[in-house]
Protein backbone atom coordinates (compact mmCIF):
# COMPACT_ATOMS: atom_id res chain seq x y z
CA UNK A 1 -18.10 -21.15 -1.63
CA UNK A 2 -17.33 -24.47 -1.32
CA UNK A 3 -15.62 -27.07 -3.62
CA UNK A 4 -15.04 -30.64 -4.20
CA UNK A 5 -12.43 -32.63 -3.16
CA UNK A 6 -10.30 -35.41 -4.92
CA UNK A 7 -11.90 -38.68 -4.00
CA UNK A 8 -8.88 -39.99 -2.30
CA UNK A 9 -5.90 -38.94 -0.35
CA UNK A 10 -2.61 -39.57 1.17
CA UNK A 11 -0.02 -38.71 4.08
CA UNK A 12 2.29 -36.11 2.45
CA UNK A 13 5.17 -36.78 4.96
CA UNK A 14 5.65 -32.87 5.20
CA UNK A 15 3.80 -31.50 8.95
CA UNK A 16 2.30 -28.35 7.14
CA UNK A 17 1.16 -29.72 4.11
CA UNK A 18 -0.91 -32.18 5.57
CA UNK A 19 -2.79 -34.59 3.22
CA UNK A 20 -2.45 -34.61 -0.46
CA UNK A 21 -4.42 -36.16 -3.31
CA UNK A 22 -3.47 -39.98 -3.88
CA UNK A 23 -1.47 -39.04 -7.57
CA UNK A 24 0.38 -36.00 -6.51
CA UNK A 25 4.28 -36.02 -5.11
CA UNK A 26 6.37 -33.96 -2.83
CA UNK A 27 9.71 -32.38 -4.60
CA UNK A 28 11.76 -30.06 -3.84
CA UNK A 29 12.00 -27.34 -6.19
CA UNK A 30 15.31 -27.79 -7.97
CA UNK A 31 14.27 -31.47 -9.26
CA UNK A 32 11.52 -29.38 -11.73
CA UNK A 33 13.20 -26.52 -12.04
CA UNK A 34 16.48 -24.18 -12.02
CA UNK A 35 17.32 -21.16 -10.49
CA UNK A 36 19.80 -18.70 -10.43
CA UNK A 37 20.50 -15.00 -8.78
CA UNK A 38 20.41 -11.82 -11.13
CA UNK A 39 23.17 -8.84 -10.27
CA UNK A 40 22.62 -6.72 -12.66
CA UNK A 41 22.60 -3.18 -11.39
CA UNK A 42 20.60 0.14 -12.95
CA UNK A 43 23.28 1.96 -13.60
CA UNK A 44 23.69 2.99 -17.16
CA UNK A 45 27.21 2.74 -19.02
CA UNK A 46 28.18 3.88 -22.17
CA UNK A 47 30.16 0.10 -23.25
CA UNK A 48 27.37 -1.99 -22.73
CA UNK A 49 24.05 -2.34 -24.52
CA UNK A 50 20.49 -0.73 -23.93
CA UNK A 51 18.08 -3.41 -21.80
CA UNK A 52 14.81 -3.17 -20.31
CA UNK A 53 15.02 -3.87 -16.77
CA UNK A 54 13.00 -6.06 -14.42
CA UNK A 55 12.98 -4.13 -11.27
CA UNK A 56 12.17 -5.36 -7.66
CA UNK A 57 9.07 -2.81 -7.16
CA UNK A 58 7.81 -4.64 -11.11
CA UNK A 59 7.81 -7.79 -9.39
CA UNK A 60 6.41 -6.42 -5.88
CA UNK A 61 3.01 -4.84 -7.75
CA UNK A 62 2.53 -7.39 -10.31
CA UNK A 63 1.58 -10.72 -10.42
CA UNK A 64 3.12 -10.90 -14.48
CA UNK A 65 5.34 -9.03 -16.09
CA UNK A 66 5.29 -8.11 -19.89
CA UNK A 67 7.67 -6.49 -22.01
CA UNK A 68 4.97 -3.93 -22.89
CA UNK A 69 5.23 -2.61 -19.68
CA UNK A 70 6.92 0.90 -18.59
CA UNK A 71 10.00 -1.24 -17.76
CA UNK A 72 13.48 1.01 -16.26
CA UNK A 73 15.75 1.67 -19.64
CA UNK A 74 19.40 0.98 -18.66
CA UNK A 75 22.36 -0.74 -19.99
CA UNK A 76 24.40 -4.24 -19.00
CA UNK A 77 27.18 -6.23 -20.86
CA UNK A 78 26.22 -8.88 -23.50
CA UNK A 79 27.19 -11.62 -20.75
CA UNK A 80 24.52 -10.56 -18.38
CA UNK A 81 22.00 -10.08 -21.33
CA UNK A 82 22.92 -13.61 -22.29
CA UNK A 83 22.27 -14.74 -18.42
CA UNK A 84 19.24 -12.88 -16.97
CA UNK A 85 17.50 -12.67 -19.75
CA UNK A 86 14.16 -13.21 -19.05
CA UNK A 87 11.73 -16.07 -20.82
CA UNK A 88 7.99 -16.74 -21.03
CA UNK A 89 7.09 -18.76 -18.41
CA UNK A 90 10.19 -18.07 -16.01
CA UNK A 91 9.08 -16.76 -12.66
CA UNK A 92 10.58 -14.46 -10.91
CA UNK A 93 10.90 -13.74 -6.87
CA UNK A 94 12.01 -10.93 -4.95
CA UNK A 95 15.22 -12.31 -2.82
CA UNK A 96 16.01 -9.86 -0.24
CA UNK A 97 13.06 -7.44 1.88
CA UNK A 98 13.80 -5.44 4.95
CA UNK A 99 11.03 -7.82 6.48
CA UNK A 100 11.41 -11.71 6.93
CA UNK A 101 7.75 -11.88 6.69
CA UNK A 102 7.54 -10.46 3.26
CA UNK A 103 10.46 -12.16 1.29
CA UNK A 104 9.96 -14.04 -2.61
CA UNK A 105 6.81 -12.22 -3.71
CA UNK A 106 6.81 -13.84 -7.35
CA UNK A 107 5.17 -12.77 -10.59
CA UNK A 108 5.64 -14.83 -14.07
CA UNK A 109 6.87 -13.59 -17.31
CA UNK A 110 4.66 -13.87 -19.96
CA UNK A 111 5.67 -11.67 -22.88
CA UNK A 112 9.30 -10.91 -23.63
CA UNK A 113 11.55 -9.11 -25.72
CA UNK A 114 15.21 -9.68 -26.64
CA UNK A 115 16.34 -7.12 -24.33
CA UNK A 116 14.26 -8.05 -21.05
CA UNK A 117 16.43 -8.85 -18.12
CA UNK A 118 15.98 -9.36 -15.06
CA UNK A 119 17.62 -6.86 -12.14
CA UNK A 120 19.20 -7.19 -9.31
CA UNK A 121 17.42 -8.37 -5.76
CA UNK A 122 15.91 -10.71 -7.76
CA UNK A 123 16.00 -14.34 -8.57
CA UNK A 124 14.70 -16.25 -11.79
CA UNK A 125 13.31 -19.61 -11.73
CA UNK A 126 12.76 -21.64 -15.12
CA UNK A 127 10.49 -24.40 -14.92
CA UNK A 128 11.59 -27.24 -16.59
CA UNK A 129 9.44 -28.06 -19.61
CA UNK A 130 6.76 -30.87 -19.00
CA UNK A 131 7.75 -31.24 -15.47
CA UNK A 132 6.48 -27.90 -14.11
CA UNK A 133 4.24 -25.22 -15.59
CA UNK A 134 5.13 -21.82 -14.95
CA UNK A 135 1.57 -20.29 -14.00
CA UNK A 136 1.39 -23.05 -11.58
CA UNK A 137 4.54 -22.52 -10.31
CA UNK A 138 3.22 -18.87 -9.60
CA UNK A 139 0.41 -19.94 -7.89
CA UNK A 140 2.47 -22.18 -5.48
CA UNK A 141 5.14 -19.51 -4.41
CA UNK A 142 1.92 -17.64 -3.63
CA UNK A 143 0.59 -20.06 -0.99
CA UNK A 144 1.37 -18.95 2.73
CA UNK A 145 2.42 -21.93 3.18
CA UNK A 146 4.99 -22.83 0.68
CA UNK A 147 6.09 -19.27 1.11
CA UNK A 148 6.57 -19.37 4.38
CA UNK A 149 9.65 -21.92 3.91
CA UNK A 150 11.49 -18.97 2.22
CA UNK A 151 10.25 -16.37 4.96
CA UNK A 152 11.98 -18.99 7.80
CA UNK A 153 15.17 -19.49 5.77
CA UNK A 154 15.71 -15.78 5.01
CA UNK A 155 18.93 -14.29 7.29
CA UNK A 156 19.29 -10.55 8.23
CA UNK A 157 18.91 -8.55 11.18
CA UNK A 158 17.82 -5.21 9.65
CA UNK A 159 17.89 -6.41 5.89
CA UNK A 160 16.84 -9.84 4.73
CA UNK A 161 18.02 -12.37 2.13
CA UNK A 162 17.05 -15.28 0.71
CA UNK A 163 20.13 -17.59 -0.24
CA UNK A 164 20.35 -19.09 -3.38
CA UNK A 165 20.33 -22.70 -2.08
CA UNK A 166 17.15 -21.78 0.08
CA UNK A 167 15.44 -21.74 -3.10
CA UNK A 168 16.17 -25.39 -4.76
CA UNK A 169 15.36 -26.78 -1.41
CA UNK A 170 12.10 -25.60 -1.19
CA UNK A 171 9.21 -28.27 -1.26
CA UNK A 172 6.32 -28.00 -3.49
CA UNK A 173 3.21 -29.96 -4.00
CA UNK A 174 3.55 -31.13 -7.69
CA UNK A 175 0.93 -32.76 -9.71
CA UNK A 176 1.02 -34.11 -13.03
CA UNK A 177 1.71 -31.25 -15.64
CA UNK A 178 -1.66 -31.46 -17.67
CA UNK A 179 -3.34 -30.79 -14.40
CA UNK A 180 -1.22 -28.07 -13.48
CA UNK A 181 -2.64 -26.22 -16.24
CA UNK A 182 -6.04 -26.86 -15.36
CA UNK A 183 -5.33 -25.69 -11.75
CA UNK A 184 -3.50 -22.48 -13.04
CA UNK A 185 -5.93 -21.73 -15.91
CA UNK A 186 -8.80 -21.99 -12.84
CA UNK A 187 -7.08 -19.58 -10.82
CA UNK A 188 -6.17 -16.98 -13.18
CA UNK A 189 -10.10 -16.84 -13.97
CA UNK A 190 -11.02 -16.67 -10.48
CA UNK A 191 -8.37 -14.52 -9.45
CA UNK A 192 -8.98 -12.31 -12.63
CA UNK A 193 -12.59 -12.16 -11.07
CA UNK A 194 -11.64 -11.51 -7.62
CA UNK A 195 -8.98 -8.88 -8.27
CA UNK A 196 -11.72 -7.05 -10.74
CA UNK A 197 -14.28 -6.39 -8.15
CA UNK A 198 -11.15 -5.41 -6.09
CA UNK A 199 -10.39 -3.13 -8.42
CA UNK A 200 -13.71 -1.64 -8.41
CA UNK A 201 -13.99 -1.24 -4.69
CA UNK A 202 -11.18 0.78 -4.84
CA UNK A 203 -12.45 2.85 -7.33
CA UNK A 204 -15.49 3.54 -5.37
CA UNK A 205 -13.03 4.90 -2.52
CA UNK A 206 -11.49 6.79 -4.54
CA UNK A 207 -14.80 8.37 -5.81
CA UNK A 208 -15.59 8.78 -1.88
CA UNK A 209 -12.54 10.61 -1.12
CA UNK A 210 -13.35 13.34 -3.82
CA UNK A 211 -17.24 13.66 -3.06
CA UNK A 212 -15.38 14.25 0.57
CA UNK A 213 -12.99 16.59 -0.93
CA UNK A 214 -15.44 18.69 -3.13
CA UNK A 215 -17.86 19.28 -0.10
CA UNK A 216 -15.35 20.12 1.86
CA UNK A 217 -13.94 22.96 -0.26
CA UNK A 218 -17.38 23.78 -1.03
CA UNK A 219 -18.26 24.70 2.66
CA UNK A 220 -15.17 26.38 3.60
CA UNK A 221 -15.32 28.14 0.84
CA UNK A 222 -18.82 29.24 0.39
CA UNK A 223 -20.60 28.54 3.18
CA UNK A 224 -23.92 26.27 3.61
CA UNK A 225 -26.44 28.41 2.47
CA UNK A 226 -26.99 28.27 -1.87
CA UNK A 227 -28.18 31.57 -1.83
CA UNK A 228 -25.39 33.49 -0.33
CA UNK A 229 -24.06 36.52 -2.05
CA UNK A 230 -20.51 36.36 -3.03
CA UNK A 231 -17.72 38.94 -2.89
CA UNK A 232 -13.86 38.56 -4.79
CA UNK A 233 -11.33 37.22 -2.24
CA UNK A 234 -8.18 38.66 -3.66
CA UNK A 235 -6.56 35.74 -3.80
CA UNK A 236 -6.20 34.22 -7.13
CA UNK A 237 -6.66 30.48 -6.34
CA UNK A 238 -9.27 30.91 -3.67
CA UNK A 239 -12.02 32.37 -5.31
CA UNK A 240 -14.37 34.11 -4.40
CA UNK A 241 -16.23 34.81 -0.71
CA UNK A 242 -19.48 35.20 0.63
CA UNK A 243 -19.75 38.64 1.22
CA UNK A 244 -19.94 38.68 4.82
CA UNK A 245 -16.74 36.94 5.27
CA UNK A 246 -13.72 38.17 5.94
CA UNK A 247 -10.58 37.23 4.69
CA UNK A 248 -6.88 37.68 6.94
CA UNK A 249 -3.49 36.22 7.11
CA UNK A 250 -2.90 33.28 9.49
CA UNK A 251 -0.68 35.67 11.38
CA UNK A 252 -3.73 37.45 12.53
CA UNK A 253 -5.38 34.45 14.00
CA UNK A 254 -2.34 32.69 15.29
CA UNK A 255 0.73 32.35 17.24
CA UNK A 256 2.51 30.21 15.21
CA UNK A 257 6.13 28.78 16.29
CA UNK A 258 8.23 25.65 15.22
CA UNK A 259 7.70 22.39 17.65
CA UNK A 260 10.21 22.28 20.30
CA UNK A 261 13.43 20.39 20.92
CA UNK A 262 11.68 16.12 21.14
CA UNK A 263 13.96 13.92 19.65
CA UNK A 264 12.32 12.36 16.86
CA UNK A 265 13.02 8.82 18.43
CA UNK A 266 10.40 9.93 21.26
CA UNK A 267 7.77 11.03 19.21
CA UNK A 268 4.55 8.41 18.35
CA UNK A 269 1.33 9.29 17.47
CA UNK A 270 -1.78 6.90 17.80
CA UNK A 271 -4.72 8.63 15.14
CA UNK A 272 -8.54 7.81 15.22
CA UNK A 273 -10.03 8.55 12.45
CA UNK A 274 -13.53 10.33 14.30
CA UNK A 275 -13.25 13.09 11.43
CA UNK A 276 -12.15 13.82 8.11
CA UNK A 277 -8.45 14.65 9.17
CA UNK A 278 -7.49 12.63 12.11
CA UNK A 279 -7.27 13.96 15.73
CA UNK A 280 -4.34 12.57 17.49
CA UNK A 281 -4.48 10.82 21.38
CA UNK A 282 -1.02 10.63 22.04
CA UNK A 283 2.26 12.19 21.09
CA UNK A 284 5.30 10.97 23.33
CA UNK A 285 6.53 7.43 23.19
CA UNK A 286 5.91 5.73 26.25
CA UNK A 287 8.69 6.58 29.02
CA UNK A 288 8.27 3.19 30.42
CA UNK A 289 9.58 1.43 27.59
CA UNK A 290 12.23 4.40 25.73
CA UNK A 291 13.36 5.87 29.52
CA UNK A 292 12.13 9.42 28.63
CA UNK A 293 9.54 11.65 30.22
CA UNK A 294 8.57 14.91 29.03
CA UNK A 295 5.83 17.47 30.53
CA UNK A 296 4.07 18.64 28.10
CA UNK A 297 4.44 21.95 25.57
CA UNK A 298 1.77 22.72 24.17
CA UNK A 299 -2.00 23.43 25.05
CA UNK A 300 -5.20 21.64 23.59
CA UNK A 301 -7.00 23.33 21.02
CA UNK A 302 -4.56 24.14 18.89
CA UNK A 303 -3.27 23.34 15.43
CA UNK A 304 -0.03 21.49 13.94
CA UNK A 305 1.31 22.01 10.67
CA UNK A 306 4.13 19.68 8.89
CA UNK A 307 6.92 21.77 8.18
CA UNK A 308 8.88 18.63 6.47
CA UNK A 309 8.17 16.27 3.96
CA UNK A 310 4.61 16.18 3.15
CA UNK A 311 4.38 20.01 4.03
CA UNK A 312 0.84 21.94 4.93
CA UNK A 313 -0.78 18.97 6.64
CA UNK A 314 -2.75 20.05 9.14
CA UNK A 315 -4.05 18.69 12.47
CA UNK A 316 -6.56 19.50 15.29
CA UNK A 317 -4.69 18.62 18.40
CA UNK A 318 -7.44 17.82 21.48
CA UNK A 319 -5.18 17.23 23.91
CA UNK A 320 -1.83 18.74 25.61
CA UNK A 321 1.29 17.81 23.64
CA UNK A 322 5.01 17.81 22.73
CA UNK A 323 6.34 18.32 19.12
CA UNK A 324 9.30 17.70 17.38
CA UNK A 325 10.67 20.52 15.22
CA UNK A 326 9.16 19.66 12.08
CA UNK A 327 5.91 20.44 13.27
CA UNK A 328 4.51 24.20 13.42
CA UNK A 329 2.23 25.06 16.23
CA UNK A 330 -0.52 27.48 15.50
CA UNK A 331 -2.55 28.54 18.46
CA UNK A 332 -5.50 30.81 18.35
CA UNK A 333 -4.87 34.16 19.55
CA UNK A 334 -8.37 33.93 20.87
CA UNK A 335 -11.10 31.81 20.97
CA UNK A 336 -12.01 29.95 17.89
CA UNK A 337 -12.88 26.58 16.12
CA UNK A 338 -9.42 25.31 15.58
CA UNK A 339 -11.14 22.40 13.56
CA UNK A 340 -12.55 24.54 10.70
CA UNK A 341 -9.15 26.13 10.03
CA UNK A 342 -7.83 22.25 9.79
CA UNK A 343 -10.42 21.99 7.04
CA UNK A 344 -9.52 24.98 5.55
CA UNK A 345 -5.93 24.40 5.36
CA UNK A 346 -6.31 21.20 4.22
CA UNK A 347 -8.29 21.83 1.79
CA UNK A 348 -7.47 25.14 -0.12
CA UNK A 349 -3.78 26.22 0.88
CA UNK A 350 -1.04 25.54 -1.54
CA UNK A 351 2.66 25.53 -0.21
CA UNK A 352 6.01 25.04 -1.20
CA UNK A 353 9.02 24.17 -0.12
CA UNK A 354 12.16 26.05 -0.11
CA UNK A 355 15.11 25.53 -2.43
CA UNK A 356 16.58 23.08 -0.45
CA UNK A 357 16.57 19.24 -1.13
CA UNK A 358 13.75 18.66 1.40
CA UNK A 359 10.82 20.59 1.13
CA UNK A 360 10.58 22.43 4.04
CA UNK A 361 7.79 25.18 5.42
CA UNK A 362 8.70 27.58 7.66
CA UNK A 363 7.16 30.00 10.60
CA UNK A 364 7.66 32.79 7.98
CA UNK A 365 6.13 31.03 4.81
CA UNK A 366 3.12 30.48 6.26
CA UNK A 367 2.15 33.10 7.99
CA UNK A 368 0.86 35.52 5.63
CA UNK A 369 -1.38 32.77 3.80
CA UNK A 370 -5.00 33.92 3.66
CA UNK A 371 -8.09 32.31 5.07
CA UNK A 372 -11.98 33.02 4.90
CA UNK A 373 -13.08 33.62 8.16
CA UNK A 374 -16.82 33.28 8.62
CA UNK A 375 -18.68 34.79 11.23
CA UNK A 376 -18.03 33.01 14.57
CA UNK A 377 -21.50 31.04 14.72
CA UNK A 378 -21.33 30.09 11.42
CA UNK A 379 -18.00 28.42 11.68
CA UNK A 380 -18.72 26.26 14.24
CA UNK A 381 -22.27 25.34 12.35
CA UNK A 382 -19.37 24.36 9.31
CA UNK A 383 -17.98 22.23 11.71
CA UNK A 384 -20.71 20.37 12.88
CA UNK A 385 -21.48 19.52 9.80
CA UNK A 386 -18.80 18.48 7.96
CA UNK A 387 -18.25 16.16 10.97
CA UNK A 388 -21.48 14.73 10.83
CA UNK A 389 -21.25 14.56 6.69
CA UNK A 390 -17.55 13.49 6.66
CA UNK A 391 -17.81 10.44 9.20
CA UNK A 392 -20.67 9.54 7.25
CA UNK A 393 -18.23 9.38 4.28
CA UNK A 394 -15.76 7.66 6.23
CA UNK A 395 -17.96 5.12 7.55
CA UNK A 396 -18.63 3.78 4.03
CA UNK A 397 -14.86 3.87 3.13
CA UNK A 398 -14.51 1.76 6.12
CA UNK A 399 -17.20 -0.69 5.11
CA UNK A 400 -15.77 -0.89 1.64
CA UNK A 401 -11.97 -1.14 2.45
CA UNK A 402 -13.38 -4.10 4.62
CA UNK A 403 -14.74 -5.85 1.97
CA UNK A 404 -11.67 -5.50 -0.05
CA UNK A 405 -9.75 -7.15 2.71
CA UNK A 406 -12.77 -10.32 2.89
CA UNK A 407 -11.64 -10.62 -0.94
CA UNK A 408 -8.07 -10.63 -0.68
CA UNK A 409 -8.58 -13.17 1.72
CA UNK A 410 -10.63 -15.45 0.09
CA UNK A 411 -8.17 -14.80 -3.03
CA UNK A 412 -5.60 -15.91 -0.77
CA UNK A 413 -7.25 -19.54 0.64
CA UNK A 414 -8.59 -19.85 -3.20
CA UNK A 415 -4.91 -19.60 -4.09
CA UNK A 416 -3.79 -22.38 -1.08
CA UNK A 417 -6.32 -24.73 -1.42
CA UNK A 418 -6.31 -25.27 -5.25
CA UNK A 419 -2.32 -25.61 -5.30
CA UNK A 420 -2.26 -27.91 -2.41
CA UNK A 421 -4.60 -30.23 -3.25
CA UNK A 422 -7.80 -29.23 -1.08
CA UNK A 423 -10.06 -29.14 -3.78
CA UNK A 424 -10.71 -30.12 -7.18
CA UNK A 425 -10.56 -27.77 -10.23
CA UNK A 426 -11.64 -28.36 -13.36
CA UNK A 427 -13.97 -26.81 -16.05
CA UNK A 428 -17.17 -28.15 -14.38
CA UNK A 429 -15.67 -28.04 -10.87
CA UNK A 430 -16.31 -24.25 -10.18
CA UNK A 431 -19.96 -24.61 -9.19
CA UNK A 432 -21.13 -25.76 -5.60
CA UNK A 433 -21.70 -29.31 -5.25
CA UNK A 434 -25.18 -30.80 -3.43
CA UNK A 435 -23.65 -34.11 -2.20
CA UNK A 436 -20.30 -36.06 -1.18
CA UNK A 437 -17.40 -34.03 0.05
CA UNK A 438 -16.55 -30.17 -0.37
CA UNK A 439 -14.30 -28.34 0.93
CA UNK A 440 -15.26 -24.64 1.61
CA UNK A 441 -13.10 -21.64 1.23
């Protein structure tokens, strides 16, 4: 869409700014506002007095935070109450990241309470009244580019940190205040607009993911044909089973062991995403770079099954492989479609872990789990088509998520070129103009 642009303009003296609109000024940060670090910690103590906390991860997701939301419940002394305590209008950055690249993400306050403060990692900058509005202020520390003076001054090697000073210095394009509130009041409406249809994009994934889900468990379950007769499974949380199918342990179908000895510094995996549950190209770091060479373990046309973490994940493995010991191997005792018992596990198995602090799933937990097994034809006709039916499914996931990232972009620029001066906002500015100069975003 494009926009206009102020009629006239002038050198800004700063290299990435570039021009700027004949009535604005360049100040650093600290002449229109102040700024000081939070330490407050979440640790709860029995002296002090009950607080809502501002956490890092409330600033990370949201661009405002409000008292009314499901804020961390803690404790901290009166001083600290007295000196985070957060106002309308104050903005609020995230100070250290493990990440240069992704340092003073900033949301603004806009309803408080008396017992909102603001946490530690976290800096608070209050806008000096009349000088510099606190939505607009948002909207700047959004703008790659003013940002990216706080991503260049952060220091760390495998944690980064903003320092304090870093802040104050910071240039920002600053019009006069009654037109900061017509830039910030234009970009909340847009952005409200943007991030709705965002929000509905992602919704419709979200609906694609379970239609993918449901038919899946529908034809591992049941089969393709409606008018199959169907038998009890004896397994409570399967269901039933077309009659024809049987229904054994794992341990019938499988040798199943734990992977073998790979450090888990050697193992990568590169996934393409040709089916509903990814097939994997590659699993050993390239000896080249890491100095390590390994022949490989196991055979193609098999299965591996997290034993760690995210247990009972399964995955069709094409190729010949190594594995580190939190995978299980399951290979077919003889010959089968490996790819519908991915589906199947994925799909209807329920495991848990151990008693142990990470869940874990062993050799012997899994085995005796019970699968349908349909008639040797008929699984690879499942197959087939919940390939063909899935990647049409993921095709349109991958068309939407595109589109979400087209928005965010343009949300982005939007962002930029209103706070820097590329185009004019107003309440009769948000249309296209036919003649004199635009600027497009």
């Amino acid at each position: 869409m494009k926009y206009p642009a102020y009629p006239k303009y002038k050198k800004s003296g700063v290299e990435w700014l570039g021009d700027l609109p004949e009535h604005w000024e360049v100040k650093r940060l600290k002449t229109s506002a102040i700024h000081w670090v939070s330490n407050v910690d979440k640790v709860p103590s029995e002296n002090e007095v009950p607080v809502k906390l501002c956490n890092y991860t409330d600033v990370y997701y949201n661009d405002f935070i409000t008292s009314d939301m499901e804020l961390m419940e803690t404790t901290a002394t009166k001083e600290e109450i007295e000196k985070f305590h957060l106002n309308e209008e104050d903005v609020v950055i995230t100070k250290d990241s493990e990440s240069w690249d992704d340092i003073a993400i900033s949301a603004l306050v806009t309803k408080t309470t008396p017992d909102l403060v603001c946490g530690y990692h976290l800096a608070i900058i209050r806008p000096k009244k009349e000088k510099l509005s606190g939505r607009y202020l948002l909207r700047e520390l959004q703008c790659s580019q003013v940002n990216h003076q706080f991503q260049i001054a952060a220091t760390g090697v495998t944690r980064y940190g903003l320092p304090k000073s870093a802040i104050g210095e910071a240039l920002i394009p600053l019009p006069p205040f009654s037109e900061q509130q017509t830039i910030a009041a234009f970009l909340d409406r847009e952005t409200g607009r943007i991030d709705s249809l965002i929000s509905k994009k992602q919704k419709l994934i979200e609906l694609l993911k379970e239609k993918r889900t449901a038919l899946i468990s529908r034809a591992v379950t049941k089969g393709l044909s409606p008018k199959v007769k169907m038998k009890p499974s004896g397994v409570e949380w399967l269901g039933d089973v077309p009659e024809h199918w049987a229904v054994v342990s794992l341990r019938h179908l499988f040798d199943i062991k734990a992977g073998g000895d790979l450090k888990e510094e050697f193992y990568s995996e590169e996934k393409t995403e040709q089916h509903f549950y990814p097939i994997y190209t590659n699993s050993i770091k390239s000896n080249e770079v890491y100095g390590f060479s390994s022949k490989p373990f196991f055979k193609s046309n098999t299965i591996t099954v997290t034993g760690r973490g995210e247990i009972g994940y399964a995955t069709y493995r094409d190729h010949e492989y190594d594995a580190i010991i939190r995978l299980l191997v399951l290979t077919p005792k003889k010959k089968v479609p490996c790819k519908y018992y991915v589906y199947f596990i994925n799909s209807m198995l329920n495991f848990f872990g151990g008693s142990t602090a990470v869940s874990q799933l062993s050799t012997e937990q899994i085995s005796p789990y019970k699968v349908f097994i349909p008639p040797f034809p008929e699984q690879q006709v499942i197959v087939d088509f919940l390939d063909h039916e899935t990647n049409k499914i993921a095709a349109l996931i991958a068309k939407v998520e595109t589109v979400i990232e087209k928005l965010k972009e343009y949300r982005t620029g939007l962002i930029s070129a209103a706070v820097t001066g590329k185009i004019m906002v107003g309440t009769r500015c948000i249309v296209p103009l036919r003649v004199g100069k635009t600027h497009e975003i």
